[in-house]
Structure formats: structure tokens, C-alpha cells
Protein backbone atom coordinates (compact mmCIF):
# COMPACT_ATOMS: atom_id res chain seq x y z
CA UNK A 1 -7.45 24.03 18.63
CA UNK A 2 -7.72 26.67 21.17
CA UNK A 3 -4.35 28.40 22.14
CA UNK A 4 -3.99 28.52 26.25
CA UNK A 5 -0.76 30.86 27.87
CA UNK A 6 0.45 31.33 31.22
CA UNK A 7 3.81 31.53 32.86
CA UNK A 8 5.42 28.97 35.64
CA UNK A 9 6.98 30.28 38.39
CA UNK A 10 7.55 28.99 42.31
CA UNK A 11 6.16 30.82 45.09
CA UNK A 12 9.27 33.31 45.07
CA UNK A 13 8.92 34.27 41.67
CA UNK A 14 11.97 32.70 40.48
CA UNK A 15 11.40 30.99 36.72
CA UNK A 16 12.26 27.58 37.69
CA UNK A 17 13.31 26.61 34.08
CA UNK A 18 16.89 25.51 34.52
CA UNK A 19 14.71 22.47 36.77
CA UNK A 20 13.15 21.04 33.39
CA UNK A 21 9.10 22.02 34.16
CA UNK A 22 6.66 20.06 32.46
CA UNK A 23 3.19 21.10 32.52
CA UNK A 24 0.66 18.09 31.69
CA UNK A 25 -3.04 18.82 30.68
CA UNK A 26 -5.24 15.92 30.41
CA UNK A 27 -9.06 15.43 29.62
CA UNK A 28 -10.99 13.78 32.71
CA UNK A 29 -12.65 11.81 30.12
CA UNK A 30 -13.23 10.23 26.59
CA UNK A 31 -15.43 12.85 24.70
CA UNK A 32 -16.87 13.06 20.88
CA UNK A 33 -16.38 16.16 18.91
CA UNK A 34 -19.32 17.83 16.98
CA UNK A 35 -18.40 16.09 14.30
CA UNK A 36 -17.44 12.93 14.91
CA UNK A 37 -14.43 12.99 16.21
CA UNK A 38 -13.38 10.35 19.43
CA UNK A 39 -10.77 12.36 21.94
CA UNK A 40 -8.59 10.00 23.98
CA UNK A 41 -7.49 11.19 27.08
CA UNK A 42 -3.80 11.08 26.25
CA UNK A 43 -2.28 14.01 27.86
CA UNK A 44 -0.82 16.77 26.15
CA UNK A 45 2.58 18.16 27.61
CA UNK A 46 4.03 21.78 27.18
CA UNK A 47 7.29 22.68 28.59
CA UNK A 48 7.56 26.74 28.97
CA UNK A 49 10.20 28.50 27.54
CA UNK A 50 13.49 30.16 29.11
CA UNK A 51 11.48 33.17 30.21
CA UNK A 52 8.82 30.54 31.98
CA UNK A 53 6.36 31.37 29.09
CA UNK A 54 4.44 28.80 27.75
CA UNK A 55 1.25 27.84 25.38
CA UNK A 56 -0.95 25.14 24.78
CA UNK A 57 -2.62 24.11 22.29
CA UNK A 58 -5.80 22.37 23.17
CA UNK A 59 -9.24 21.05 21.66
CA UNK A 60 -11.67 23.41 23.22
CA UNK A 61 -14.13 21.87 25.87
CA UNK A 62 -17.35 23.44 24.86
CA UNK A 63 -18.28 22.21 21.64
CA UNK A 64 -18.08 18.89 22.56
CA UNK A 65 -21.04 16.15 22.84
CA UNK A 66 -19.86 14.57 25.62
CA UNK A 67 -21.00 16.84 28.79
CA UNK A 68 -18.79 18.33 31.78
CA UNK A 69 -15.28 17.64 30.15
CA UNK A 70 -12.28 19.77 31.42
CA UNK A 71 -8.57 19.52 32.00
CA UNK A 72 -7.01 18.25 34.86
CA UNK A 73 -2.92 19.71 35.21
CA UNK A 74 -0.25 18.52 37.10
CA UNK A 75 2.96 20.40 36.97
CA UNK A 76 6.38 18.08 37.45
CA UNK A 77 10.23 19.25 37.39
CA UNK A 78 13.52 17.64 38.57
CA UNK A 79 14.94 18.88 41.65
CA UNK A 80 18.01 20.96 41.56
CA UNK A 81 20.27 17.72 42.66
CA UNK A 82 18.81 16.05 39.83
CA UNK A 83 17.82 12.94 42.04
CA UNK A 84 14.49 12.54 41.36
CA UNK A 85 11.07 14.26 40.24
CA UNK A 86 8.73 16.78 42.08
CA UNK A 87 5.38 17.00 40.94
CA UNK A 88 2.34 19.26 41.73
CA UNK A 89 -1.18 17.86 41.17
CA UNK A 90 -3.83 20.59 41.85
CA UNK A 91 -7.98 19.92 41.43
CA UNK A 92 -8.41 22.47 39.32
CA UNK A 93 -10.77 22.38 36.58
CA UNK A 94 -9.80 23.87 33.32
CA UNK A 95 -12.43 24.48 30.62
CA UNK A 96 -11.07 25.87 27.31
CA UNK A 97 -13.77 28.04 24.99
CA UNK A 98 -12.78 27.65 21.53
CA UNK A 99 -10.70 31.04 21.76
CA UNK A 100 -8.55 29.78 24.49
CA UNK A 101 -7.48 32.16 26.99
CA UNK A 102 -4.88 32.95 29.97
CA UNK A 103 -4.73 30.08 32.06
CA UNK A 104 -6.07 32.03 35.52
CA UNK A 105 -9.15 33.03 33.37
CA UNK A 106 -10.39 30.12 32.16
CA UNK A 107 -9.91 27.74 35.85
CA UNK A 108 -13.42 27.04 37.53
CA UNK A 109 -12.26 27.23 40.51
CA UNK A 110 -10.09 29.72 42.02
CA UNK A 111 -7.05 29.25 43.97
CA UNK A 112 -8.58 30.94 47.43
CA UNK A 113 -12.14 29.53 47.99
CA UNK A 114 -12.48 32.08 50.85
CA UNK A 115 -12.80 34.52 48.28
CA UNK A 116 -15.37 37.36 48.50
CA UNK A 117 -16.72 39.01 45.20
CA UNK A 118 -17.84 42.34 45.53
CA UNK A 119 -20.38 42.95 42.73
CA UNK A 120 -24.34 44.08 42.23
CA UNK A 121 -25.10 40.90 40.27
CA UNK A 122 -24.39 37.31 40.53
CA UNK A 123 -20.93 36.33 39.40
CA UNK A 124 -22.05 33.07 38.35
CA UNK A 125 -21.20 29.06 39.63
CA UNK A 126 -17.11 29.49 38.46
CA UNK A 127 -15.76 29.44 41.26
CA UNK A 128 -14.96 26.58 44.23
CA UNK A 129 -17.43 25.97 46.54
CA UNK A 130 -17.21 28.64 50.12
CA UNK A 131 -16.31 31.54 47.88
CA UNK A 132 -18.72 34.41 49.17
CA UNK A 133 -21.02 36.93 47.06
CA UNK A 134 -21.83 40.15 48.49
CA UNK A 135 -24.24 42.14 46.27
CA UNK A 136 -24.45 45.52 46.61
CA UNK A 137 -26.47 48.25 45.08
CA UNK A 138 -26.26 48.33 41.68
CA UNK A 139 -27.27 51.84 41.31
CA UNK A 140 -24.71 52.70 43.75
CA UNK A 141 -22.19 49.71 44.30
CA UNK A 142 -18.84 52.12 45.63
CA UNK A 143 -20.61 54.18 48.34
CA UNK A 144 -20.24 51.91 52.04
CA UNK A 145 -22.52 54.76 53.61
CA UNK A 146 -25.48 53.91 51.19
CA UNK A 147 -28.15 52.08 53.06
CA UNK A 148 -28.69 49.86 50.35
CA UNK A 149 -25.13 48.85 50.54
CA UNK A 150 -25.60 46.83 54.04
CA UNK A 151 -25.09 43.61 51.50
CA UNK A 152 -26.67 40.27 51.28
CA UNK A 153 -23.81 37.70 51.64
CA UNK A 154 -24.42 34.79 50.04
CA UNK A 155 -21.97 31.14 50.06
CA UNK A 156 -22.08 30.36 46.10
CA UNK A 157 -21.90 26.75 45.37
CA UNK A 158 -21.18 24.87 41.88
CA UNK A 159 -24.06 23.40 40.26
């Protein structure tokens, strides 16, 4: 199992606790385990603590046989009248490494795909597709007035 933390907050901030959050992680598919084992795709829910804390314990994506299996997480809490249930469901894709992580760290996709990344070398296919890439000179990556610095923008895509 692979430990995964984060915190849940709304947009202001504010630990929505006293509302009852329930975060719900579930596999996208059936998978097989290295060694032998059959993972159902029954979810597995965390509810964060009073300070909007929480951790969850998950099988770790990457040492399974069955290819391209992540986390889908949908977020749900009462609303303050207690009438019925709000729910989130974002498209994120998490993958959990067999040392888990922060939750942020391990998404595929971020949460702005009109991201730029400023960096000398390719940052790699985690992030959503429109998120731009402009390389710079590694030599010399922090100086705008460097010619070689004029960048090469490039859209990165997931493959």
C-alpha cells in the first residue's frame, strides 16, 4: 500500500469539515498485481480529519500487469441545510508510485492546462494536453537578454 495526503478545502480556504467530505478514489479498471493478485474496482473512501487533513492508503499503480491504470476521485459533502448531497467529479488522473506521495504531485494532469513550464529540458507527457514548454538555454536558463533565450515554445501533448 502506498500512503497518499492532501488537505480539502473550498475555493475560500475554509475546511469544509463540519459538511461531512468524502473523498472517493477508484481504479478505472480491473488490474492483476505482480503477483497474482485480481484488484476490483471497488472504491476506496477517506474522509479528512477536523483540520481537513487526510490520507489514503492505496495499491500503487505501477507495478501492476495490467497497463494505464489510475484513480479517478470525486469529492461529495452534504450541504450546510443538510438537504441533500454535492458532489465534485474532476478528470483527473491519479497514478500512485509505490511510495505514494502528496496528492498535487502525483495528478497527470494539472489543474490549468494553459500552463507554461519554463525549463531547458523537456518536462515530460504529465501534464493535460495545451500546457506549453518553453525551453531555454540550459547553460543560461535565468538571463531574458541571452540570445539563446528567444525560446522554442512547444504545445506538449500526452502520449
Amino acid at each position: 500500500m502506498a500512503a497518499v495526503t492532501g488537505t480539502l478545502r473550498n475555493f475560500g480556504l475554509a475546511n469544509i469539515n463540519y459538511l461531512d467530505p468524502e473523498i472517493i478514489f477508484q481504479a478505472n479498471r480491473p488490474a492483476v498485481g505482480a503477483t497474482g493478485q485480481i484488484f476490483a474496482t471497488e472504491p476506496v473512501i477517506v474522509t479528512p480529519g477536523s483540520d481537513s487533513s487526510w490520507t489514503a492508503n492505496l495499491q500503487d499503480t505501477e507495478a501492476l500487469l495490467t497497463e494505464d491504470v489510475y484513480y479517478t476521485v470525486t469529492v461529495q459533502w452534504r450541504d450546510p441545510a443538510n438537504n441533500y448531497v454535492r458532489a465534485d467529479f474532476p478528470d483527473w488522473r491519479l497514478y500512485v508510485p509505490a511510495a505514494g506521495g502528496v496528492f498535487g504531485d502525483l495528478l497527470s494532469q494539472p489543474n490549468n492546462p494553459h500552463m507554461v513550464i519554463v525549463s531547458p529540458v523537456d518536462p515530460g507527457t504529465n501534464f493535460s494536453i495545451k500546457t506549453m514548454w518553453l525551453q531555454t538555454d540550459p547553460a543560461d536558463p535565468d538571463t531574458p537578454t541571452n540570445p539563446a533565450n528567444t525560446g522554442d515554445l512547444y504545445e506538449l501533448r500526452n502520449a
